[in-house]
PDB file of N, CA and C in Angstrom:
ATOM      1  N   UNK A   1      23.704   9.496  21.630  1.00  0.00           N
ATOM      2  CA  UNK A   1      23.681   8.660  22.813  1.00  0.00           C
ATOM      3  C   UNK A   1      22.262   8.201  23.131  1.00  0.00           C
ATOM      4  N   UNK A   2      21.015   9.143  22.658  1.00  0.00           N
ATOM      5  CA  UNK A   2      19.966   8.960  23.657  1.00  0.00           C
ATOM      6  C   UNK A   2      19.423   7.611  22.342  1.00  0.00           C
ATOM      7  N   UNK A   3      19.255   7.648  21.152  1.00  0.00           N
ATOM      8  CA  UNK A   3      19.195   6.825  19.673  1.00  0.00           C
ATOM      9  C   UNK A   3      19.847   5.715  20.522  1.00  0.00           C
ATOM     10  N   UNK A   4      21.212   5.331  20.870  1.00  0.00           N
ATOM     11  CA  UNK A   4      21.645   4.008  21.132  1.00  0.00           C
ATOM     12  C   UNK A   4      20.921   3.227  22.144  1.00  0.00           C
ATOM     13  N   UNK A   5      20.376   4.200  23.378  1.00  0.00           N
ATOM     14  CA  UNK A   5      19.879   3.897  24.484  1.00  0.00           C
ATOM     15  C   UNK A   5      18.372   3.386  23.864  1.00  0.00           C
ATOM     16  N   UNK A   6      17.780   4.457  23.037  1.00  0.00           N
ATOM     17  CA  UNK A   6      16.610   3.750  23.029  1.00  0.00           C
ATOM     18  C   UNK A   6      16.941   2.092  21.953  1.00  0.00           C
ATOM     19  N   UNK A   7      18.059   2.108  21.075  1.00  0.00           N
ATOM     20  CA  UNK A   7      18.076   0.973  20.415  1.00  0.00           C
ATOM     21  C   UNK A   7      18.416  -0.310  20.902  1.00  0.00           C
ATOM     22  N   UNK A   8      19.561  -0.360  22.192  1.00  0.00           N
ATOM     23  CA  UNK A   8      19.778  -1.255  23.134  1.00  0.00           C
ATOM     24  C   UNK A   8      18.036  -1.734  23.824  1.00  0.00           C
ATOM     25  N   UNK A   9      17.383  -0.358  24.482  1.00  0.00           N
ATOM     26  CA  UNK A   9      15.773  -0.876  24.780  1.00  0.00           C
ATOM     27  C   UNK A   9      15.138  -1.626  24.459  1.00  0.00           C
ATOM     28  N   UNK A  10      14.624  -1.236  22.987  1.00  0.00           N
ATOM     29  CA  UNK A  10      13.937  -2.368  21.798  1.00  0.00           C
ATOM     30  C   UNK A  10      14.675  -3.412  21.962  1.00  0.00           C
ATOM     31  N   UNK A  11      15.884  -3.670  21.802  1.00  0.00           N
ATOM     32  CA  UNK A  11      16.443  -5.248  21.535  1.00  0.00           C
ATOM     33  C   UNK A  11      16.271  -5.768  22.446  1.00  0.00           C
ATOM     34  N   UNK A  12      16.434  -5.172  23.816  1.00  0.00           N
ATOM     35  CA  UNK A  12      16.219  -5.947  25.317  1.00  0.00           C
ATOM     36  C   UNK A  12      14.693  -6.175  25.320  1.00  0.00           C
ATOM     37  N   UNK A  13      13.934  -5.549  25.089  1.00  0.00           N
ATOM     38  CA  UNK A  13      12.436  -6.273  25.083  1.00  0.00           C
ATOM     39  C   UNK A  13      12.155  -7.341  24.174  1.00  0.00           C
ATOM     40  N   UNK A  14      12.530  -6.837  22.945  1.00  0.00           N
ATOM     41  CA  UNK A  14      11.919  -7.921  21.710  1.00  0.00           C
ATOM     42  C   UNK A  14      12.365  -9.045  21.324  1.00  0.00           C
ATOM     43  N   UNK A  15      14.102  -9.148  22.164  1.00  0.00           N
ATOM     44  CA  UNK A  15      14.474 -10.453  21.673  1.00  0.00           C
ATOM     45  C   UNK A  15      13.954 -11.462  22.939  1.00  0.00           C
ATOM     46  N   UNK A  16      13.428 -11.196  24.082  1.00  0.00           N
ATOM     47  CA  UNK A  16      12.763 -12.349  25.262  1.00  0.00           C
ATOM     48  C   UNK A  16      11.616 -12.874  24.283  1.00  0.00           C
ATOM     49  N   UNK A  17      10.687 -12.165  23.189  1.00  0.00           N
ATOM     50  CA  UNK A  17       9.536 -12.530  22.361  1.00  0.00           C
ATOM     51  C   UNK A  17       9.517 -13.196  21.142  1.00  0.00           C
ATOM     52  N   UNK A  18      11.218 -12.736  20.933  1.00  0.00           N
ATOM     53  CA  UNK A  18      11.443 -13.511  19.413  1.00  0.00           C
ATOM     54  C   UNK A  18      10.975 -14.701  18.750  1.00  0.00           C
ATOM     55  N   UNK A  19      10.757 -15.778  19.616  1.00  0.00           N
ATOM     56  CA  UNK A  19      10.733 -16.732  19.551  1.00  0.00           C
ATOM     57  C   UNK A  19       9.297 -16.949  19.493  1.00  0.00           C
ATOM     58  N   UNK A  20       8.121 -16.222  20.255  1.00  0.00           N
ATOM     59  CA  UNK A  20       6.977 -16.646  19.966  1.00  0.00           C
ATOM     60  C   UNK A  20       6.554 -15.775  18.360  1.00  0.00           C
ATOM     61  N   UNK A  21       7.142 -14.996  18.201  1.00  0.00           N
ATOM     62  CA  UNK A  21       6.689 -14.056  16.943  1.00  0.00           C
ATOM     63  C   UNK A  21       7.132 -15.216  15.682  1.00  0.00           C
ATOM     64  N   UNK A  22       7.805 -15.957  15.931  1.00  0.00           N
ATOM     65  CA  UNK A  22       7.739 -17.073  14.449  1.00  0.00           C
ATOM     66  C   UNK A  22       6.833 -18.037  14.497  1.00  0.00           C
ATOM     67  N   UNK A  23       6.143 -18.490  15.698  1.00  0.00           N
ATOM     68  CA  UNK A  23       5.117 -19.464  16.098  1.00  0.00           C
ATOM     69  C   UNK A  23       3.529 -18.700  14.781  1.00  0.00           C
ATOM     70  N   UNK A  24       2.687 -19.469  14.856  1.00  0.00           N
ATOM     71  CA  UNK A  24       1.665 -19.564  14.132  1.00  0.00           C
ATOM     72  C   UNK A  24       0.543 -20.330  14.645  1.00  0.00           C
ATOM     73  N   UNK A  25      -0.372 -20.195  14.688  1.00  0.00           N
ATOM     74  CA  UNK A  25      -1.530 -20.472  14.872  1.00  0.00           C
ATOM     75  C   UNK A  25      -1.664 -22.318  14.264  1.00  0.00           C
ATOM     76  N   UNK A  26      -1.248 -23.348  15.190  1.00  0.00           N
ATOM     77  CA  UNK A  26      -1.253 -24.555  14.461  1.00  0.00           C
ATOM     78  C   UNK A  26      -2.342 -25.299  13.918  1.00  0.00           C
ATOM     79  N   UNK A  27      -3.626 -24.591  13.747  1.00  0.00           N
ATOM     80  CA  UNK A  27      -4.978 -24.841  12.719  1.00  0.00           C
ATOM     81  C   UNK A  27      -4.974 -24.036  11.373  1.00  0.00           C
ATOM     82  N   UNK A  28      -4.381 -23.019  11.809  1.00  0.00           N
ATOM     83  CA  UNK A  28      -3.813 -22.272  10.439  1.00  0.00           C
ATOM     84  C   UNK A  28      -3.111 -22.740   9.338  1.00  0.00           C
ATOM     85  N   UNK A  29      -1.469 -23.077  10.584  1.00  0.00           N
ATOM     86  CA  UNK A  29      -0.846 -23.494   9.466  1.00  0.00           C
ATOM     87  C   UNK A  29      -0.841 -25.058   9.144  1.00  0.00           C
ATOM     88  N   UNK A  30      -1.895 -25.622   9.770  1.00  0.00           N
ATOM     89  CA  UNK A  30      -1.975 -26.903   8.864  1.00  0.00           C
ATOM     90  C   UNK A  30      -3.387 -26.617   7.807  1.00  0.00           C
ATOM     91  N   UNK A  31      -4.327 -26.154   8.056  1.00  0.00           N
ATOM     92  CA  UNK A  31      -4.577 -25.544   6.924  1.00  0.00           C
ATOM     93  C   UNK A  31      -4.256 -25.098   5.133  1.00  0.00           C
ATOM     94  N   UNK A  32      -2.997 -24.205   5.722  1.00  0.00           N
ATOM     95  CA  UNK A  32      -2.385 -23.844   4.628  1.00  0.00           C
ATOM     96  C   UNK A  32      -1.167 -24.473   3.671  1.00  0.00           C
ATOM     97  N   UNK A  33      -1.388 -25.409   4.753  1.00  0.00           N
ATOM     98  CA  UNK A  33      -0.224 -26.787   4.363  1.00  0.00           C
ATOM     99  C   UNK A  33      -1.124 -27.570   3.378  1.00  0.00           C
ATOM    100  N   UNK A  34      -1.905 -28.117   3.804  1.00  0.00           N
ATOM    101  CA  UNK A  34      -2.711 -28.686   3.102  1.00  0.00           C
ATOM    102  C   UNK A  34      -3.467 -28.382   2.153  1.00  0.00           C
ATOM    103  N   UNK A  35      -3.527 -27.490   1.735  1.00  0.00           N
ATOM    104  CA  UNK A  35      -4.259 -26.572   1.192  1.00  0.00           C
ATOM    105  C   UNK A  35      -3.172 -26.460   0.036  1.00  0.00           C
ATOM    106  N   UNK A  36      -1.967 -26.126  -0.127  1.00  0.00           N
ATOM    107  CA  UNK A  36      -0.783 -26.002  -0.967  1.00  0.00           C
ATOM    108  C   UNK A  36      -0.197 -27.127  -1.450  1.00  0.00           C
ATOM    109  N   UNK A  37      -0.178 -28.056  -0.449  1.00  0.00           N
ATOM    110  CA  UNK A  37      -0.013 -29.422  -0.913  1.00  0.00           C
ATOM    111  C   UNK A  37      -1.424 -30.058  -1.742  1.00  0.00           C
ATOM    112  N   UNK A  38      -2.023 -29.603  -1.569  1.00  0.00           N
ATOM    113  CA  UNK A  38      -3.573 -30.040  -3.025  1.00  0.00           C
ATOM    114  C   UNK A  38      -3.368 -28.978  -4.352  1.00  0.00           C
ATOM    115  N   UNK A  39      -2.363 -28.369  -4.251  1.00  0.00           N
ATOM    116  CA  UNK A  39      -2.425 -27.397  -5.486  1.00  0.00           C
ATOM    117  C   UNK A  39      -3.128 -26.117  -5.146  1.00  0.00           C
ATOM    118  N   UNK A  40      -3.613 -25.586  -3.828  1.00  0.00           N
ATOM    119  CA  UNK A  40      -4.010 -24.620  -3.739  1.00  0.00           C
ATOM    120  C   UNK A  40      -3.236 -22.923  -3.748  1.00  0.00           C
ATOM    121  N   UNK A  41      -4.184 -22.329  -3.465  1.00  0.00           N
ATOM    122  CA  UNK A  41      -3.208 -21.102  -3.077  1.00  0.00           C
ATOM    123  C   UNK A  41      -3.797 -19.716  -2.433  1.00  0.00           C
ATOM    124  N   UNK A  42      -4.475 -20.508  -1.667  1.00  0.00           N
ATOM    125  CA  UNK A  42      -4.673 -20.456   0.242  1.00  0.00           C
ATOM    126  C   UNK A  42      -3.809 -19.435   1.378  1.00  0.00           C
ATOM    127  N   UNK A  43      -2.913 -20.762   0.744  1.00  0.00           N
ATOM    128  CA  UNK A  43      -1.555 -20.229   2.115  1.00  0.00           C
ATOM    129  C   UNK A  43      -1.019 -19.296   1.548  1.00  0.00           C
ATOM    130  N   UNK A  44      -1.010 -18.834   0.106  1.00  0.00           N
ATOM    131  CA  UNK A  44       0.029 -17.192  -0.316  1.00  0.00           C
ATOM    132  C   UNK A  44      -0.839 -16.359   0.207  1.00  0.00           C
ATOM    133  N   UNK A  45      -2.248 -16.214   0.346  1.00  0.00           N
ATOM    134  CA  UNK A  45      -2.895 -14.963   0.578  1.00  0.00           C
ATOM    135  C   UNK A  45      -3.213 -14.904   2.169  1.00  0.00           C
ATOM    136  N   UNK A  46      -2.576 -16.127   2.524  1.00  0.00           N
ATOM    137  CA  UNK A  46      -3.048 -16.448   4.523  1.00  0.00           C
ATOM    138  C   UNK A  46      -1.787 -15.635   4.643  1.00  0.00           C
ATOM    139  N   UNK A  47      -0.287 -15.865   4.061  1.00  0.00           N
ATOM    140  CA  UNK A  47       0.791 -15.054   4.225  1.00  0.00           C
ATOM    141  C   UNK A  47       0.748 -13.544   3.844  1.00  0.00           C
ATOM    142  N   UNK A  48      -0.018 -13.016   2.906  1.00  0.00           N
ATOM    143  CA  UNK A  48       0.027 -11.986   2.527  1.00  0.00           C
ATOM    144  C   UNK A  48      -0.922 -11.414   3.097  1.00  0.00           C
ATOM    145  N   UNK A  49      -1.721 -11.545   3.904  1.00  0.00           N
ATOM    146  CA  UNK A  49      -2.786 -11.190   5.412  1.00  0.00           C
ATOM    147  C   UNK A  49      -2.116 -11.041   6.468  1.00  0.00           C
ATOM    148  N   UNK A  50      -1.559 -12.079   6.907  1.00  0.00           N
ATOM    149  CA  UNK A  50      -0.476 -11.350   7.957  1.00  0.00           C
ATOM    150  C   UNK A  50       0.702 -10.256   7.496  1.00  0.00           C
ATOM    151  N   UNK A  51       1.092 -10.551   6.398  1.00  0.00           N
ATOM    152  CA  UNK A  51       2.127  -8.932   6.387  1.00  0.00           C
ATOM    153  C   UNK A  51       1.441  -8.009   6.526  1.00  0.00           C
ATOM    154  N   UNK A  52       0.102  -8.047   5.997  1.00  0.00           N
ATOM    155  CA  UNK A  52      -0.611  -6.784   5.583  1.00  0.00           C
ATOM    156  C   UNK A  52      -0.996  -5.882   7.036  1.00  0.00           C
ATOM    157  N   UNK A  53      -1.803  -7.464   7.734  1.00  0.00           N
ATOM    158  CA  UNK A  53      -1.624  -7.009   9.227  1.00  0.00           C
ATOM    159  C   UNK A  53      -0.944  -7.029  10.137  1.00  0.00           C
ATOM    160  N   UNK A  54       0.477  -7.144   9.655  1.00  0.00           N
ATOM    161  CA  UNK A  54       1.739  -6.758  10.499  1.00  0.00           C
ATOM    162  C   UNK A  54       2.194  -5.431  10.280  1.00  0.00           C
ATOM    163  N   UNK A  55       1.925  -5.151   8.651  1.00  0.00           N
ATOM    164  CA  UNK A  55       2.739  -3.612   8.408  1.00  0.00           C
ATOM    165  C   UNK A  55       1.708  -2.239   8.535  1.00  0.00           C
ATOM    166  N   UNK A  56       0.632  -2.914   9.325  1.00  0.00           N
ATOM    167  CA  UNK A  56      -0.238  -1.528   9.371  1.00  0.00           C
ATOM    168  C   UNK A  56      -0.245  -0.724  10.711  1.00  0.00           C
ATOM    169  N   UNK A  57       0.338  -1.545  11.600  1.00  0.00           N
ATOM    170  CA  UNK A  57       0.560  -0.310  12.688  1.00  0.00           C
ATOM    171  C   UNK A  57       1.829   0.544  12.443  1.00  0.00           C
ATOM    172  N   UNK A  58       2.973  -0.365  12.075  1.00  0.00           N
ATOM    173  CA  UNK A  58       3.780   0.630  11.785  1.00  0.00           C
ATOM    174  C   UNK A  58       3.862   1.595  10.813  1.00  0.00           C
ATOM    175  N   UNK A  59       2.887   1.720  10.087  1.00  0.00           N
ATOM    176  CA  UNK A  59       2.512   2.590   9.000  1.00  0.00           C
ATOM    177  C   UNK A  59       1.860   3.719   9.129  1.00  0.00           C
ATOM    178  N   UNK A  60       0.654   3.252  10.154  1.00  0.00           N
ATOM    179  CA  UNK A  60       0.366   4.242  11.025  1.00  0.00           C
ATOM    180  C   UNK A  60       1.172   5.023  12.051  1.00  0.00           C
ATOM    181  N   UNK A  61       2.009   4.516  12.399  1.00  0.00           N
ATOM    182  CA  UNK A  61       2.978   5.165  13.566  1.00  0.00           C
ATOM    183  C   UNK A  61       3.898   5.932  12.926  1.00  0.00           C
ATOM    184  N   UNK A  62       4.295   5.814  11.460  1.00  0.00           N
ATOM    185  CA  UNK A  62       5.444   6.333  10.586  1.00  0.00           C
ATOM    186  C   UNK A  62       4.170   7.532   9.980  1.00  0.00           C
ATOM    187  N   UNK A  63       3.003   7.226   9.746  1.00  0.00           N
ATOM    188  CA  UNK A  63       2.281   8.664   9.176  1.00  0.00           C
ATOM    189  C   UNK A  63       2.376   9.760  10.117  1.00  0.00           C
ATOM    190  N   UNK A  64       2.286   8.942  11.205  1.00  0.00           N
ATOM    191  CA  UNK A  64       1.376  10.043  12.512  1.00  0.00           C
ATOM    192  C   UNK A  64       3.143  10.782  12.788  1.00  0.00           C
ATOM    193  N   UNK A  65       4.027   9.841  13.113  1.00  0.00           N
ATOM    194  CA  UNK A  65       5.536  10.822  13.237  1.00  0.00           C
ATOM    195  C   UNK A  65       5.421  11.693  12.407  1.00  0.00           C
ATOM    196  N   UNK A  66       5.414  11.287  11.192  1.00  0.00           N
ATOM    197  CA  UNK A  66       6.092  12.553  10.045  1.00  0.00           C
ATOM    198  C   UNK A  66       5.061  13.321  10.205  1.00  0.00           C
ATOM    199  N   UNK A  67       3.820  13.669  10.420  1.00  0.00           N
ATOM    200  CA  UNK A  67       3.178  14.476  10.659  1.00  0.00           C
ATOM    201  C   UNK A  67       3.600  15.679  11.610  1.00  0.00           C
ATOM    202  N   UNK A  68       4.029  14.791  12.930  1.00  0.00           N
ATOM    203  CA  UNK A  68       4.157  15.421  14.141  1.00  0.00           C
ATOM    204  C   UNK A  68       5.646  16.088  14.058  1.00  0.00           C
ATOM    205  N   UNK A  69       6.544  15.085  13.027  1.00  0.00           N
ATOM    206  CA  UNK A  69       8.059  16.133  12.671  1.00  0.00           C
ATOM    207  C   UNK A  69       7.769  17.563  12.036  1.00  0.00           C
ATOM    208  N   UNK A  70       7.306  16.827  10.874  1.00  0.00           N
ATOM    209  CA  UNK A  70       6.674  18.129  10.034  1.00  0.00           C
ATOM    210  C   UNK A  70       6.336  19.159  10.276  1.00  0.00           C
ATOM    211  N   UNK A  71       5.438  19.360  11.621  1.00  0.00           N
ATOM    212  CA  UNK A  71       4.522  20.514  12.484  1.00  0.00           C
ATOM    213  C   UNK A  71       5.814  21.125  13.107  1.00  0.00           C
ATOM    214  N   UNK A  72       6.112  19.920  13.851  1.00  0.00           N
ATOM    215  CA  UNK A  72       8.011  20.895  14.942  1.00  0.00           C
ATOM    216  C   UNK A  72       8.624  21.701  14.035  1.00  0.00           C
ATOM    217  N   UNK A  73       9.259  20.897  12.887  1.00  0.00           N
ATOM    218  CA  UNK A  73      10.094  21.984  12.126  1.00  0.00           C
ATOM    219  C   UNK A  73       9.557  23.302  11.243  1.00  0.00           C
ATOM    220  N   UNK A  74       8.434  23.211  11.296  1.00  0.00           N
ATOM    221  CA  UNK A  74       7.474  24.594  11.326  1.00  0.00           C
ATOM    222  C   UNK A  74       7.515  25.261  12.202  1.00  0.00           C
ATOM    223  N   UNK A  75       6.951  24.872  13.870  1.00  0.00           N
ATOM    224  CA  UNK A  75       7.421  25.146  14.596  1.00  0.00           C
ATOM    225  C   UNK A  75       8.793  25.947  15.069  1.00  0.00           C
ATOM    226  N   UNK A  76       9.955  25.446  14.891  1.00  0.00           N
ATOM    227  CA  UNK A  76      11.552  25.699  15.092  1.00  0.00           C
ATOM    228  C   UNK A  76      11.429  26.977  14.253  1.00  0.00           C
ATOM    229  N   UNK A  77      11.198  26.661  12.573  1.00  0.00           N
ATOM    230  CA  UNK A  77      11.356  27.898  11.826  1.00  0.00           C
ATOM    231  C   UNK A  77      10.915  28.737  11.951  1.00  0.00           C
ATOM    232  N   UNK A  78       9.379  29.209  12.698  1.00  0.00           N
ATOM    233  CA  UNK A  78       8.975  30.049  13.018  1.00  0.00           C
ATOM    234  C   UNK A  78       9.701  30.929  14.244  1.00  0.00           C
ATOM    235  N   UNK A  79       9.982  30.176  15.130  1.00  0.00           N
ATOM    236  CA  UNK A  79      10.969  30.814  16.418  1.00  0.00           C
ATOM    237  C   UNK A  79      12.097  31.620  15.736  1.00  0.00           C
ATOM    238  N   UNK A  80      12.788  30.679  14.904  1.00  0.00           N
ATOM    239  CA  UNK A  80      14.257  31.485  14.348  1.00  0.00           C
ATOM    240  C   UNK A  80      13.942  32.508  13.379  1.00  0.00           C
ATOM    241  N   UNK A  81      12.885  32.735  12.930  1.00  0.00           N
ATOM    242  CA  UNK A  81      12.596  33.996  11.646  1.00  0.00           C
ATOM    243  C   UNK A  81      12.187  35.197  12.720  1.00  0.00           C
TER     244      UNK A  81
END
């Protein structure tokens, strides 16, 4: 129950933002427009900069959990032995 509650949460915040999270920086992406349209290849590594700096907080947030799971269920096992 408490998993659904927090998953209903997230969706109620993130979908009011959805819409600016596909927007782009419009010097950027004419940039990289142009830039691809001359034969360049610019805009693959302007795209592969933003994933990179999209997937690093959550990467950090997924190290630092499993860390902090890891310790609890040490934790737990120690209580029950």
């Amino acid at each position: 129950m408490k998993a659904k509650t927090l998953i209903i949460l997230f969706v109620l915040l993130i979908v009011p933002f959805g819409i600016e999270l596909l927007a782009q920086c419009p010097m950027c992406r004419m940039a990289a427009e142009s830039n691809l349209d001359n034969g360049g290849t610019e805009g693959r590594g302007l795209n592969t900069g933003i994933l990179y700096l999209f997937s690093m907080p959550y990467l950090i947030a997924g190290i630092l959990g499993f860390i902090w799971w890891r310790n609890r269920v040490k934790d737990v096992d120690e209580l029950l032995d």
